[in-house]
C-alpha atoms as a PDB file:
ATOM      1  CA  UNK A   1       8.445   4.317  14.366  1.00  0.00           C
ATOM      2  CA  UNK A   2       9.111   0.623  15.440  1.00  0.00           C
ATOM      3  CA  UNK A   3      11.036  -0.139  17.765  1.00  0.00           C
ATOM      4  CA  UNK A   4      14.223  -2.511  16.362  1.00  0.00           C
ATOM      5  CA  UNK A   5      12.912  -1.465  12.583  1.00  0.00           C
ATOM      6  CA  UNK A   6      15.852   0.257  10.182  1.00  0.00           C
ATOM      7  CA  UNK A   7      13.955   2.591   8.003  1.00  0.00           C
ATOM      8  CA  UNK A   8      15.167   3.041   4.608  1.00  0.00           C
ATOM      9  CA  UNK A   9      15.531   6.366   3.158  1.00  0.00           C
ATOM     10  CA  UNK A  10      13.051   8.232   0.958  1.00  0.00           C
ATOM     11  CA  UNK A  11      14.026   8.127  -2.891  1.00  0.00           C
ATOM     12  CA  UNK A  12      13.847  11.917  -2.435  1.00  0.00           C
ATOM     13  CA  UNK A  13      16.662  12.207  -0.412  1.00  0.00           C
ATOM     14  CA  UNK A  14      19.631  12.473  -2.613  1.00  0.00           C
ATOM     15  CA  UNK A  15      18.622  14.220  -5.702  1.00  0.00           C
ATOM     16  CA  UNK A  16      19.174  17.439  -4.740  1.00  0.00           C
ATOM     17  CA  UNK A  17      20.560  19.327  -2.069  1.00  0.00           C
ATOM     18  CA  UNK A  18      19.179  22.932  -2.990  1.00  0.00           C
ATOM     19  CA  UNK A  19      16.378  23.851   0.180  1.00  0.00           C
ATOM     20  CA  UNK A  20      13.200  23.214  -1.771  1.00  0.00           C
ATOM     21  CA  UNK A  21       8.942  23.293  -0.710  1.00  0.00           C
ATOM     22  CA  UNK A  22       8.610  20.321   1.563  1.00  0.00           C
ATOM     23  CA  UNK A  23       5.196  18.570   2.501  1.00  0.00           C
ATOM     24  CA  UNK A  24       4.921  16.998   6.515  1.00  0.00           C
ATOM     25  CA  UNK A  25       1.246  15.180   6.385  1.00  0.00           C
ATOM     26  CA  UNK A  26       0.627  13.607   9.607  1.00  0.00           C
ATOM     27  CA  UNK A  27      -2.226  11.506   9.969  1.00  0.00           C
ATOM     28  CA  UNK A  28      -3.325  10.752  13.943  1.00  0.00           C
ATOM     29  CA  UNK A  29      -5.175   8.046  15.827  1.00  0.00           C
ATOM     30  CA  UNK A  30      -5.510  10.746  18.320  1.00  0.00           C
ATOM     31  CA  UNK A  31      -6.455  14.486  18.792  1.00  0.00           C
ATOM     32  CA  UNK A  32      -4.903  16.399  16.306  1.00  0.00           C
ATOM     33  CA  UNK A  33      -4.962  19.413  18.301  1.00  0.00           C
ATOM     34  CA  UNK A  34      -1.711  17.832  20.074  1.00  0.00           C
ATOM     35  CA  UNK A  35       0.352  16.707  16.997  1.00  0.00           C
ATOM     36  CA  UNK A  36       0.005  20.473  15.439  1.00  0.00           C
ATOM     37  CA  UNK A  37       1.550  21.565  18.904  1.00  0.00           C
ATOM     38  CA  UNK A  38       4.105  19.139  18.552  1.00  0.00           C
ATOM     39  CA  UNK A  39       4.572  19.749  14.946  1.00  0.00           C
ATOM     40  CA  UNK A  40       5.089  23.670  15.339  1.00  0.00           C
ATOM     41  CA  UNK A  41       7.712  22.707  18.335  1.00  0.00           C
ATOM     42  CA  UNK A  42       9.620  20.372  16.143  1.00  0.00           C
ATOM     43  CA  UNK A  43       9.813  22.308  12.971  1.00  0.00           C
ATOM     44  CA  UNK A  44      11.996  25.198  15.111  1.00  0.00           C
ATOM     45  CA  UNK A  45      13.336  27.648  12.257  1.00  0.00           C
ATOM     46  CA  UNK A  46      11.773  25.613   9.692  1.00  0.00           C
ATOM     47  CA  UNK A  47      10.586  28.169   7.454  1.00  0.00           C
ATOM     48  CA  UNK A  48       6.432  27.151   6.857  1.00  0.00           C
ATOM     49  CA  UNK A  49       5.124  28.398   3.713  1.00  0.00           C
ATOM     50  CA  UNK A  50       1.605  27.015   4.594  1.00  0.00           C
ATOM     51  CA  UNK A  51      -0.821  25.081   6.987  1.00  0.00           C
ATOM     52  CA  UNK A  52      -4.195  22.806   5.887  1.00  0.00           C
ATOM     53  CA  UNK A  53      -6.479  20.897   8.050  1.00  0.00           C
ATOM     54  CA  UNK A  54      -7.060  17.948   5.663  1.00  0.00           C
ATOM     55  CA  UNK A  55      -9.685  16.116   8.150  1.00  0.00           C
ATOM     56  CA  UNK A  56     -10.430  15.945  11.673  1.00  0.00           C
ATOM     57  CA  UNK A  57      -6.957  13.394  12.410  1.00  0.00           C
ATOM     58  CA  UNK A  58      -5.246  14.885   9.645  1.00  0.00           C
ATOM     59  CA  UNK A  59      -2.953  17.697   9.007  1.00  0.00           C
ATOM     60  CA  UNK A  60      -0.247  19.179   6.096  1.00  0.00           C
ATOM     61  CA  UNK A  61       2.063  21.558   6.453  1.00  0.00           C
ATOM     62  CA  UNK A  62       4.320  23.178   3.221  1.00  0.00           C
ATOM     63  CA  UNK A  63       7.580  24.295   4.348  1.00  0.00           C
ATOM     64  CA  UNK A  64      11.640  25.171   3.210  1.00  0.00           C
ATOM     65  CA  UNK A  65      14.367  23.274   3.889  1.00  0.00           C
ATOM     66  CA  UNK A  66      16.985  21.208   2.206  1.00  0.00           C
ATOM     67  CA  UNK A  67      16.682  17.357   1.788  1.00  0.00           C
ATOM     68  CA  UNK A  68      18.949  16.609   4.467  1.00  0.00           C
ATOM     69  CA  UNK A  69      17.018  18.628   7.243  1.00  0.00           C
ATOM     70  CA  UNK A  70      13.707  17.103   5.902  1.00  0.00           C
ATOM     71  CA  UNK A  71      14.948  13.705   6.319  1.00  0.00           C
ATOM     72  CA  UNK A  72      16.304  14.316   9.951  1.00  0.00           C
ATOM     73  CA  UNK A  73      12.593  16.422  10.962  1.00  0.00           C
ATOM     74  CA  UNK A  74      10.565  13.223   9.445  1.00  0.00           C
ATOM     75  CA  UNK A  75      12.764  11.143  11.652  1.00  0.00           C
ATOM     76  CA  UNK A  76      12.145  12.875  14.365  1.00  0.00           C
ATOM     77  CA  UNK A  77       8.704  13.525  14.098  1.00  0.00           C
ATOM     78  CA  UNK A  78       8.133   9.445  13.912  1.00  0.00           C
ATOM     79  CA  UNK A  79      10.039   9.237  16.921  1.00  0.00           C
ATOM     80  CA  UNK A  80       8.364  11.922  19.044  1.00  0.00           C
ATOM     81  CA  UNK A  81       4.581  11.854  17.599  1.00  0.00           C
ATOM     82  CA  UNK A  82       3.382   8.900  19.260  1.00  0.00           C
ATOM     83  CA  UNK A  83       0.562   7.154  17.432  1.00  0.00           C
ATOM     84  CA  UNK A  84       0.738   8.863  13.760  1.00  0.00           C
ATOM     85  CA  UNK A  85       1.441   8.356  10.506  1.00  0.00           C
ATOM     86  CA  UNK A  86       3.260  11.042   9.183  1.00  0.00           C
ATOM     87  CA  UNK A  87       5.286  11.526   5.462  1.00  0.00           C
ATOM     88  CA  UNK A  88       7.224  14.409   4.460  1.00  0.00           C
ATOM     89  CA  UNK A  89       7.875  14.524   0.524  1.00  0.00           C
ATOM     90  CA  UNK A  90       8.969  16.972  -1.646  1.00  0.00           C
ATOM     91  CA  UNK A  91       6.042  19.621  -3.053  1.00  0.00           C
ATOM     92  CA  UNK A  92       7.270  19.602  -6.660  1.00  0.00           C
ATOM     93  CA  UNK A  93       5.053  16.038  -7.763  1.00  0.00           C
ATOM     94  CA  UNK A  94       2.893  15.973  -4.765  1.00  0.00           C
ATOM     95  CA  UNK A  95      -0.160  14.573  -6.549  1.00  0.00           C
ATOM     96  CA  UNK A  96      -0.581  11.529  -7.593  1.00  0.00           C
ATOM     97  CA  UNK A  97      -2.576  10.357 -10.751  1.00  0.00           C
ATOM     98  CA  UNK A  98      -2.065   6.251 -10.970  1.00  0.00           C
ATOM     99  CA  UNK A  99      -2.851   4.341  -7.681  1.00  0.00           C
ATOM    100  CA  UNK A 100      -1.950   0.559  -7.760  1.00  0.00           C
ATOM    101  CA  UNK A 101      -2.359  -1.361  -4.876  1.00  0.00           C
ATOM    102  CA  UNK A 102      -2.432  -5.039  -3.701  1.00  0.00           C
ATOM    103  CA  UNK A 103      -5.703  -6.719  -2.580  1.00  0.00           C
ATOM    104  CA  UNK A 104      -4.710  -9.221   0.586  1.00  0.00           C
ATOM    105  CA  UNK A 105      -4.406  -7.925   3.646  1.00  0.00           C
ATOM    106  CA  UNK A 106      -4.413  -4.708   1.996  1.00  0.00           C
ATOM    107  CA  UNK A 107      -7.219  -3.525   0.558  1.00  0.00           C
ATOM    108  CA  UNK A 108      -9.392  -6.197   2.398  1.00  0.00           C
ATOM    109  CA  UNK A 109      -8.499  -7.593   6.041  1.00  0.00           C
ATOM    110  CA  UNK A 110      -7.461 -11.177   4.990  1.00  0.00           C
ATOM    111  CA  UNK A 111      -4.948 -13.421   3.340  1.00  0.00           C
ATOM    112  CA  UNK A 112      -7.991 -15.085   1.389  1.00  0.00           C
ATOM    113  CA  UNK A 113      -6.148 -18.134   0.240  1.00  0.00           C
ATOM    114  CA  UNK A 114      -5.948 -19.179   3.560  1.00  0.00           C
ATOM    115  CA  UNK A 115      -9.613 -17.977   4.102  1.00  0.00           C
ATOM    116  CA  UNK A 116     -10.522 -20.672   1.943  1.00  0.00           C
ATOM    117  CA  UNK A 117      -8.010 -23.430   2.993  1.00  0.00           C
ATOM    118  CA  UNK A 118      -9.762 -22.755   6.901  1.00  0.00           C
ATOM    119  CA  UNK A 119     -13.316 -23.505   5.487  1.00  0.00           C
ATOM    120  CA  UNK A 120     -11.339 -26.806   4.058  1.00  0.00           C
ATOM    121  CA  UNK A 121     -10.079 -27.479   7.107  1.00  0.00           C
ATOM    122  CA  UNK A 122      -6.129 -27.050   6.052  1.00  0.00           C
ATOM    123  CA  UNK A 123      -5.906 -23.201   7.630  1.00  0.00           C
ATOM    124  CA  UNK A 124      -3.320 -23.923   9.401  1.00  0.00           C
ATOM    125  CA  UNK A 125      -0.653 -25.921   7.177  1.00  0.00           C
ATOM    126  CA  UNK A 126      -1.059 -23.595   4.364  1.00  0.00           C
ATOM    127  CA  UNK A 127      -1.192 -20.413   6.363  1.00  0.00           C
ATOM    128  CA  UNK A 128       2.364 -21.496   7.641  1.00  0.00           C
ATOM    129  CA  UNK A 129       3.145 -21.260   3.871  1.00  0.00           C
ATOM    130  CA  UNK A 130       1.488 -17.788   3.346  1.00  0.00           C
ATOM    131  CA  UNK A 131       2.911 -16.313   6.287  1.00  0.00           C
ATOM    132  CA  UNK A 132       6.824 -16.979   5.227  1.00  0.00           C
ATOM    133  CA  UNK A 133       6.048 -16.224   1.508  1.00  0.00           C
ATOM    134  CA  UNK A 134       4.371 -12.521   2.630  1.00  0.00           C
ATOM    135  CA  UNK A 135       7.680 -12.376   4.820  1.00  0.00           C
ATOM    136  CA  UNK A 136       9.742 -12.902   1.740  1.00  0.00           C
ATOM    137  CA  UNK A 137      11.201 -16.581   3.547  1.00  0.00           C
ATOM    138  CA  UNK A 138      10.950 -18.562   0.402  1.00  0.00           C
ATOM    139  CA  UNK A 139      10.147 -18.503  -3.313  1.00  0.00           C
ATOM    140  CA  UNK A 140       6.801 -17.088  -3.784  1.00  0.00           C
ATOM    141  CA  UNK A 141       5.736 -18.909  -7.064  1.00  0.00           C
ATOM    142  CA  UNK A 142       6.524 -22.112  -5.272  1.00  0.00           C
ATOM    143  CA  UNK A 143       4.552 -21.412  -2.155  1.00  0.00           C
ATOM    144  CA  UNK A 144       1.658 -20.451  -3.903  1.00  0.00           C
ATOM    145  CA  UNK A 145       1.970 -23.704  -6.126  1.00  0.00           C
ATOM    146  CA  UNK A 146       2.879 -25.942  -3.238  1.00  0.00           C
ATOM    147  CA  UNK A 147      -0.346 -24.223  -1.441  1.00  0.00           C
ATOM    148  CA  UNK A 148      -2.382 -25.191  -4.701  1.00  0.00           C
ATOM    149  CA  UNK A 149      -1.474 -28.694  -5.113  1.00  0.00           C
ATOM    150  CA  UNK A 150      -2.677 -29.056  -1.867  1.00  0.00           C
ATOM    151  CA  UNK A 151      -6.549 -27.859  -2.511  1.00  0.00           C
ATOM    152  CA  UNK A 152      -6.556 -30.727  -5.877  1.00  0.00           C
ATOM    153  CA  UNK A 153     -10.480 -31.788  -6.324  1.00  0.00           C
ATOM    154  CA  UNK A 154     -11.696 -29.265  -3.878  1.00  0.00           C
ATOM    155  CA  UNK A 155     -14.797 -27.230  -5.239  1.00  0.00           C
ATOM    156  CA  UNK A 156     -13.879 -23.802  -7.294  1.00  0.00           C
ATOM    157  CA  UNK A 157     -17.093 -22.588  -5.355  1.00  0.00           C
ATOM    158  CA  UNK A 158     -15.488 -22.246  -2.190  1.00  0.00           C
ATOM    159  CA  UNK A 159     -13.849 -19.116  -3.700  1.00  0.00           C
ATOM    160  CA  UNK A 160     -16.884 -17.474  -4.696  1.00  0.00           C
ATOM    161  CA  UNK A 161     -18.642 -18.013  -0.531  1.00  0.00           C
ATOM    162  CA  UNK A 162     -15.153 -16.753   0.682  1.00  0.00           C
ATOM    163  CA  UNK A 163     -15.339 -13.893  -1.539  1.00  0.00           C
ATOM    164  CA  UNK A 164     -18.813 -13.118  -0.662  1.00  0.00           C
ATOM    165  CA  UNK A 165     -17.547 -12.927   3.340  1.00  0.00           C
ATOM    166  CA  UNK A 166     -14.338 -10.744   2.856  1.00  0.00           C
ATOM    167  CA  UNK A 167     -14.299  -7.076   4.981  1.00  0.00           C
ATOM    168  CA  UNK A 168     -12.695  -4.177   3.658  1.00  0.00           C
ATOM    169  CA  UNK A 169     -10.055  -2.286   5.401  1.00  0.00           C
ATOM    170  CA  UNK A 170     -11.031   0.758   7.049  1.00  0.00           C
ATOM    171  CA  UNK A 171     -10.589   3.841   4.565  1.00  0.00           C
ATOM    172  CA  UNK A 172     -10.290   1.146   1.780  1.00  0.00           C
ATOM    173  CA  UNK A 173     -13.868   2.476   0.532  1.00  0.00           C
ATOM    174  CA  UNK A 174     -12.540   5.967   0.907  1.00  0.00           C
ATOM    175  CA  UNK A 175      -9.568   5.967  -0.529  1.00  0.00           C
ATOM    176  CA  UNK A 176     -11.089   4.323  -3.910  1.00  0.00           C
ATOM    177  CA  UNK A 177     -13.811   6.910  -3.845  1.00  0.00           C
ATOM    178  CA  UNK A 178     -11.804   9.752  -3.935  1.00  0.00           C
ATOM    179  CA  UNK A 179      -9.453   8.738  -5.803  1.00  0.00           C
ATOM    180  CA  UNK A 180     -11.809   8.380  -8.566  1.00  0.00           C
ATOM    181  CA  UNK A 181     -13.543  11.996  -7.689  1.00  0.00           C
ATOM    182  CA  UNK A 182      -9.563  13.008  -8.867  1.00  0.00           C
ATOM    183  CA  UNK A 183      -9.471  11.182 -12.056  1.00  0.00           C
ATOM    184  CA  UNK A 184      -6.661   9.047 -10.413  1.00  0.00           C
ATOM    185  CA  UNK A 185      -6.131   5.965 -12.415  1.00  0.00           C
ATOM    186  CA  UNK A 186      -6.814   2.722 -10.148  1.00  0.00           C
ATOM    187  CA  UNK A 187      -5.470  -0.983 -10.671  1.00  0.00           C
ATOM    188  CA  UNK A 188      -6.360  -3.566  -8.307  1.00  0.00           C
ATOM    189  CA  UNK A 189      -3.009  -5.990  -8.281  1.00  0.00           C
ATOM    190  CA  UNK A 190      -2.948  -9.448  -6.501  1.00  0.00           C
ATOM    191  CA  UNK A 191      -1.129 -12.964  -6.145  1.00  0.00           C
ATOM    192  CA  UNK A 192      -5.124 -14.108  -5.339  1.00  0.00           C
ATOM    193  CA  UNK A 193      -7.503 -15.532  -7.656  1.00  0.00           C
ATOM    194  CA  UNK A 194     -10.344 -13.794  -9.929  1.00  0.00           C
ATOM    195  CA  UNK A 195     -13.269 -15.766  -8.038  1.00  0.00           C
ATOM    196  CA  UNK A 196     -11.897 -13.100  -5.441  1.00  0.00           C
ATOM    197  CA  UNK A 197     -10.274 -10.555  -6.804  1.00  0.00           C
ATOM    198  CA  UNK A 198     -13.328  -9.763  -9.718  1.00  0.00           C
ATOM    199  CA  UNK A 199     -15.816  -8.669  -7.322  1.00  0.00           C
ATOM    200  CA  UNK A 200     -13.467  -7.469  -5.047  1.00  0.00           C
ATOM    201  CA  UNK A 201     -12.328  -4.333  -7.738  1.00  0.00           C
ATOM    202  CA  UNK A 202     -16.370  -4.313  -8.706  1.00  0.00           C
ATOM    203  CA  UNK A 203     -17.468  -2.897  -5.771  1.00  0.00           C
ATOM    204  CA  UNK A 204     -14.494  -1.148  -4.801  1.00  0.00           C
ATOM    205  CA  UNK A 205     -14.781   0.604  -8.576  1.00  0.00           C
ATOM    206  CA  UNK A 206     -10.770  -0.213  -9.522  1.00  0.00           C
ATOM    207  CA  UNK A 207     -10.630   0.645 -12.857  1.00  0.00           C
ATOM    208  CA  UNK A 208      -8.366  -2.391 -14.089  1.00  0.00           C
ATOM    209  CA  UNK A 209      -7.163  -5.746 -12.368  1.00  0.00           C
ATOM    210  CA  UNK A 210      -4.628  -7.956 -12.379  1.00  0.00           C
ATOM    211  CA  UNK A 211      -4.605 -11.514 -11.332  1.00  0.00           C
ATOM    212  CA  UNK A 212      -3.957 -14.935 -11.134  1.00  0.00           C
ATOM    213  CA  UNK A 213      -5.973 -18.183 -12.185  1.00  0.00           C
ATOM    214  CA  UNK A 214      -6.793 -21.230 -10.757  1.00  0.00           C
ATOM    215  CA  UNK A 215      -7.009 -24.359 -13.317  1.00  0.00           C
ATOM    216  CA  UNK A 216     -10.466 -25.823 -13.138  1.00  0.00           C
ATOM    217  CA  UNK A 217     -11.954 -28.851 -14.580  1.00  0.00           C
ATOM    218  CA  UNK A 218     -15.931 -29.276 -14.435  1.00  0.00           C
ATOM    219  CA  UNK A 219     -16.029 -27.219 -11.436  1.00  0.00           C
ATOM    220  CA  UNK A 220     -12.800 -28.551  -9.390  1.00  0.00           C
ATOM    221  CA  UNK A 221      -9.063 -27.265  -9.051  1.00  0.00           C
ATOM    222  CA  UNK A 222      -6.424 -29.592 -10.471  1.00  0.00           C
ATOM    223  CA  UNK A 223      -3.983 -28.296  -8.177  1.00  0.00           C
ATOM    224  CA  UNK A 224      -2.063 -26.215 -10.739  1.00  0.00           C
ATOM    225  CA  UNK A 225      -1.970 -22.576 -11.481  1.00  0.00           C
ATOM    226  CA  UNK A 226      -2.419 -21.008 -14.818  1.00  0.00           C
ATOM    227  CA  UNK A 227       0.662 -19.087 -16.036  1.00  0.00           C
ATOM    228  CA  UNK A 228       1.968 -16.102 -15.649  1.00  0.00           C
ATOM    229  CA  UNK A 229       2.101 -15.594 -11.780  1.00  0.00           C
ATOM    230  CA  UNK A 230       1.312 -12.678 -10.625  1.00  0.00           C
ATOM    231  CA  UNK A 231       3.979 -12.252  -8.592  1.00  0.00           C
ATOM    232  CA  UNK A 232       6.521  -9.590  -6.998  1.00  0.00           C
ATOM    233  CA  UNK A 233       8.041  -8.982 -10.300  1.00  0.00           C
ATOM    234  CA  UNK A 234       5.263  -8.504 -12.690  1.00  0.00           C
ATOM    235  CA  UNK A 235       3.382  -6.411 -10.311  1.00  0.00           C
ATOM    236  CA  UNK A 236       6.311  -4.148 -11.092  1.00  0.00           C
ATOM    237  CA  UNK A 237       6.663  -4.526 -14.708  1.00  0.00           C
ATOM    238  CA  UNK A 238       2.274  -3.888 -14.736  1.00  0.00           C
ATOM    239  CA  UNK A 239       3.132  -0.454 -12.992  1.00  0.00           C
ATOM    240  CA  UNK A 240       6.097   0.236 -15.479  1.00  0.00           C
ATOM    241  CA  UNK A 241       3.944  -0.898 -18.356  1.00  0.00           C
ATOM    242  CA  UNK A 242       0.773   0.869 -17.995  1.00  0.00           C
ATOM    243  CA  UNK A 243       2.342   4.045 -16.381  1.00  0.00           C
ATOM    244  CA  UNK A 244       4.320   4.310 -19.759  1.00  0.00           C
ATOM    245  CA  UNK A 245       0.873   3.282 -21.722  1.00  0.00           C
ATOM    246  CA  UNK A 246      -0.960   6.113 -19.834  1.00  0.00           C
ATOM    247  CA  UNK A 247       1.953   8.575 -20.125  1.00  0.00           C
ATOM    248  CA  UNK A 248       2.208   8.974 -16.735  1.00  0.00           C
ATOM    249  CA  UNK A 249       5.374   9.293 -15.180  1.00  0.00           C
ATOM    250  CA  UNK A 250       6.151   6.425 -12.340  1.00  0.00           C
ATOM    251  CA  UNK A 251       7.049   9.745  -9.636  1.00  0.00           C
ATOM    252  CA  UNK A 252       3.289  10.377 -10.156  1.00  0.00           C
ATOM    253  CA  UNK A 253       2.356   6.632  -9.149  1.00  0.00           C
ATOM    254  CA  UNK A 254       1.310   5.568  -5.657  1.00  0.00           C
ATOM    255  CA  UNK A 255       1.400   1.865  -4.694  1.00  0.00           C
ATOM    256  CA  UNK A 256       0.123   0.229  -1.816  1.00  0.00           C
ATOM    257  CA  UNK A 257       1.288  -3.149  -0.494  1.00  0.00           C
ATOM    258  CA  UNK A 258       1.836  -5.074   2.466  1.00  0.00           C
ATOM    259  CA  UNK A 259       4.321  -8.012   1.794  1.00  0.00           C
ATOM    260  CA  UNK A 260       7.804  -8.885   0.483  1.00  0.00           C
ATOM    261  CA  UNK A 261       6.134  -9.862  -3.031  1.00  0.00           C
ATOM    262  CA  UNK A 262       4.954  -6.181  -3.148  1.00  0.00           C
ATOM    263  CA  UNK A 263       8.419  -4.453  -2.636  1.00  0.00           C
ATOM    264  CA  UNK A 264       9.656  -3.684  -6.327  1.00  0.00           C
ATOM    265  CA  UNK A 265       6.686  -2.361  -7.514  1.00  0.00           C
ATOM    266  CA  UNK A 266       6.577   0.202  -3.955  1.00  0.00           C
ATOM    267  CA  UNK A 267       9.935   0.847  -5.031  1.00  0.00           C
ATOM    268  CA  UNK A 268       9.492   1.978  -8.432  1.00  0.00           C
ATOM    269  CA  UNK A 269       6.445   4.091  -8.002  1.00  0.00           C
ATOM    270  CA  UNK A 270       7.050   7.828  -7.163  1.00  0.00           C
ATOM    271  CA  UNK A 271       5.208   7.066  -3.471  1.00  0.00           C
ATOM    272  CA  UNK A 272       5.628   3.560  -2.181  1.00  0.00           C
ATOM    273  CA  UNK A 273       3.319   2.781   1.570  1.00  0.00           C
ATOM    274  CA  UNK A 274       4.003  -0.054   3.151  1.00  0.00           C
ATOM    275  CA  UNK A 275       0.444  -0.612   4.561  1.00  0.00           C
ATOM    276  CA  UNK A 276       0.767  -2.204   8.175  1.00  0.00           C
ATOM    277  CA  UNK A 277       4.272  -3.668   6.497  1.00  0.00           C
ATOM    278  CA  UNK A 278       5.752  -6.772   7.288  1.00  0.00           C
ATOM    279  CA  UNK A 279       9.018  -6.265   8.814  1.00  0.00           C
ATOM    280  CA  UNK A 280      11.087  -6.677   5.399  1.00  0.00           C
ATOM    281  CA  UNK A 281       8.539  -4.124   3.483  1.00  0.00           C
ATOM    282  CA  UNK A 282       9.059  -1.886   5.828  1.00  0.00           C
ATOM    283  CA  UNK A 283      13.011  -1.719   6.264  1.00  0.00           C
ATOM    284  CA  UNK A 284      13.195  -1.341   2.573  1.00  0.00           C
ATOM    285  CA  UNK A 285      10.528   1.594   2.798  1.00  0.00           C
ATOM    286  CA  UNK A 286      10.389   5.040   3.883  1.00  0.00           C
ATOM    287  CA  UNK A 287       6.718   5.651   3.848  1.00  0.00           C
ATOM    288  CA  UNK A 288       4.454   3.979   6.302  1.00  0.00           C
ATOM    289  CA  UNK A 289       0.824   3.252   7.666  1.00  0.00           C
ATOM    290  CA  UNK A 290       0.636   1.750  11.037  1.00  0.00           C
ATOM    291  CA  UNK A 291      -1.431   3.996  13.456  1.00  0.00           C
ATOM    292  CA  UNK A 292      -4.232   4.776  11.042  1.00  0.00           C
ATOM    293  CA  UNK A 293      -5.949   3.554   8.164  1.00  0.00           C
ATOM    294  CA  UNK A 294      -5.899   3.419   4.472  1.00  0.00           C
ATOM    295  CA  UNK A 295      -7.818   7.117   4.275  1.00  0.00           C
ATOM    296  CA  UNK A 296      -4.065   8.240   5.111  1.00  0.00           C
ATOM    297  CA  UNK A 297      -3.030   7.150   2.029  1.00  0.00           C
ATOM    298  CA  UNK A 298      -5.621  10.127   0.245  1.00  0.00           C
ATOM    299  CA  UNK A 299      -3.029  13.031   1.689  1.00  0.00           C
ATOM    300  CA  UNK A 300      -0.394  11.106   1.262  1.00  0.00           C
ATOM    301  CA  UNK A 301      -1.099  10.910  -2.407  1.00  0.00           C
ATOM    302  CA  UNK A 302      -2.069  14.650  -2.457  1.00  0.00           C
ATOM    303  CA  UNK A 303      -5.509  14.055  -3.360  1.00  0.00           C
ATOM    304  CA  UNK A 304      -8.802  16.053  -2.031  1.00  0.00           C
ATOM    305  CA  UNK A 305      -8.161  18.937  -0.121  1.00  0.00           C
ATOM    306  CA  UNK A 306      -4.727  17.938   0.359  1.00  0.00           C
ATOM    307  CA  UNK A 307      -4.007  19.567  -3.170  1.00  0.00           C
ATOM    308  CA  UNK A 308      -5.173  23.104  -1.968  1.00  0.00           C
ATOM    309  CA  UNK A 309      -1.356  23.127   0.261  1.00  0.00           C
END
């Protein structure tokens, strides 16, 4: 847990008060060895109902208890784990079947807007911008327009070389991968631009994408941005919408996100991670990944051999 951070609590929490089959998944940067010690010490009378090695940093354990004594154990194991990721969720709905997640500084390691405005020279000024958008400071629609108007007659192909440069977070590869081995419906979501955000969900294999567009005259931004804007709230009402379209309930929906534009739709979907969260994101969510990597996300989800619990 971090330290000075007010962590909100899990959706599951007050639906029921009737002990139920819990799920703790705890995914390590370290030996796991120690954090099923530490597990089995913490869980006291906790009644376990099963155990599963998931991979060699990552454990789940099924057990009984009421939602009140899971809340206070997940609390507790952030506390005393050390460096860990760990979730505990109800069993009922573990799996997941839509994934929608956000592309900057999420699925790959940069904010690529201002990847582009550094190869302009203007990293700086409009990373400012960026930063206290992400943090949810000021309007993001504006910022991204006020960050546009400032790139007017620059070259369109200077999207395209950044896009061509961008890394992928660790387990980003993973995650996709397995998620289509499950049949888990995928949807790339992002406040970038399609001379990124196309090739990105190519090679990643996303099966849909949603984006915004730059306006573009023989080969050169005008400085404005096509409408709609992707932004916090139709991220959210894409996740309602095609959830509904693919009759999939929104408690089996994962979403992944980072930033304050990213918070409705982690709070409508069944599992919300706030992936290495800005401070806002992750006050206002209960599940987290800041130790590890995005492979977490797979047993969060319930997905591989997580499903065998």
């Amino acid at each position: 847990m971090i330290e000075g951070v007010i962590e909100q609590e899990p959706p599951w929490l007050r639906r029921s008060e009737a002990s139920q089959p819990f799920v703790v998944t705890v995914c390590s940067a370290d030996a796991i060895d120690d954090v099923q010690a530490f597990l089995g010490r913490a869980l006291g009378d906790v009644r376990v109902l099963g155990r599963h090695r998931l991979a060699p940093n990552a454990c789940a354990m099924a057990i009984d208890c009421n939602p009140v004594e899971a809340w206070a154990l997940l609390r507790a194991l952030r506390t005393g784990l050390g460096p860990a990721d760990v979730y505990l969720q109800p069993r009922k709905g573990y799996g997941k079947r839509l994934l929608i997640c956000d592309m900057d500084m999420t699925i790959v390691a940069a904010e690529t807007l201002d990847e582009v405005a550094t190869v302009l020279g203007m990293g700086d000024k409009i990373a400012a911008i960026t930063t206290r958008a992400m943090h949810g400071e000021i309007d993001f629609n504006e910022a991204l327009r006020e960050r546009i108007a400032m790139l007017e007659g620059q070259p369109e192909r200077v999207f395209h070389d950044v896009a061509s440069t961008l890394q992928f977070n660790s387990g980003a590869e993973k995650l996709l991968a397995v998620a289509r081995k499950e049949g888990v419906h995928t949807i790339l979501i992002s406040g970038g631009f399609a001379q990124v955000v196309e090739p990105v969900a190519a090679q990643l294999g996303f099966d849909e994408l949603y984006c915004n567009h730059l306006d573009i005259d023989a080969g050169r931004l005008t400085g404005r941005v096509c409408e709609p804007i992707v932004n916090a709230d139709l991220k959210c009402q894409i996740l309602q919408q095609r959830a509904q379209t693919l009759d999939i309930a929104l408690r089996d929906c994962c979403a992944i996100g980072d930033g304050a534009n990213d918070l409705p739709m982690l709070s409508a979907a069944g599992l919300g991670i706030a992936y290495h969260g800005k401070p806002i994101l992750r006050a206002a969510t209960s599940c987290h990944i800041d130790a590890t990597d995005l492979e977490s996300a797979i047993y969060f989800m319930g997905l591989d051999s997580a499903r065998n619990l």
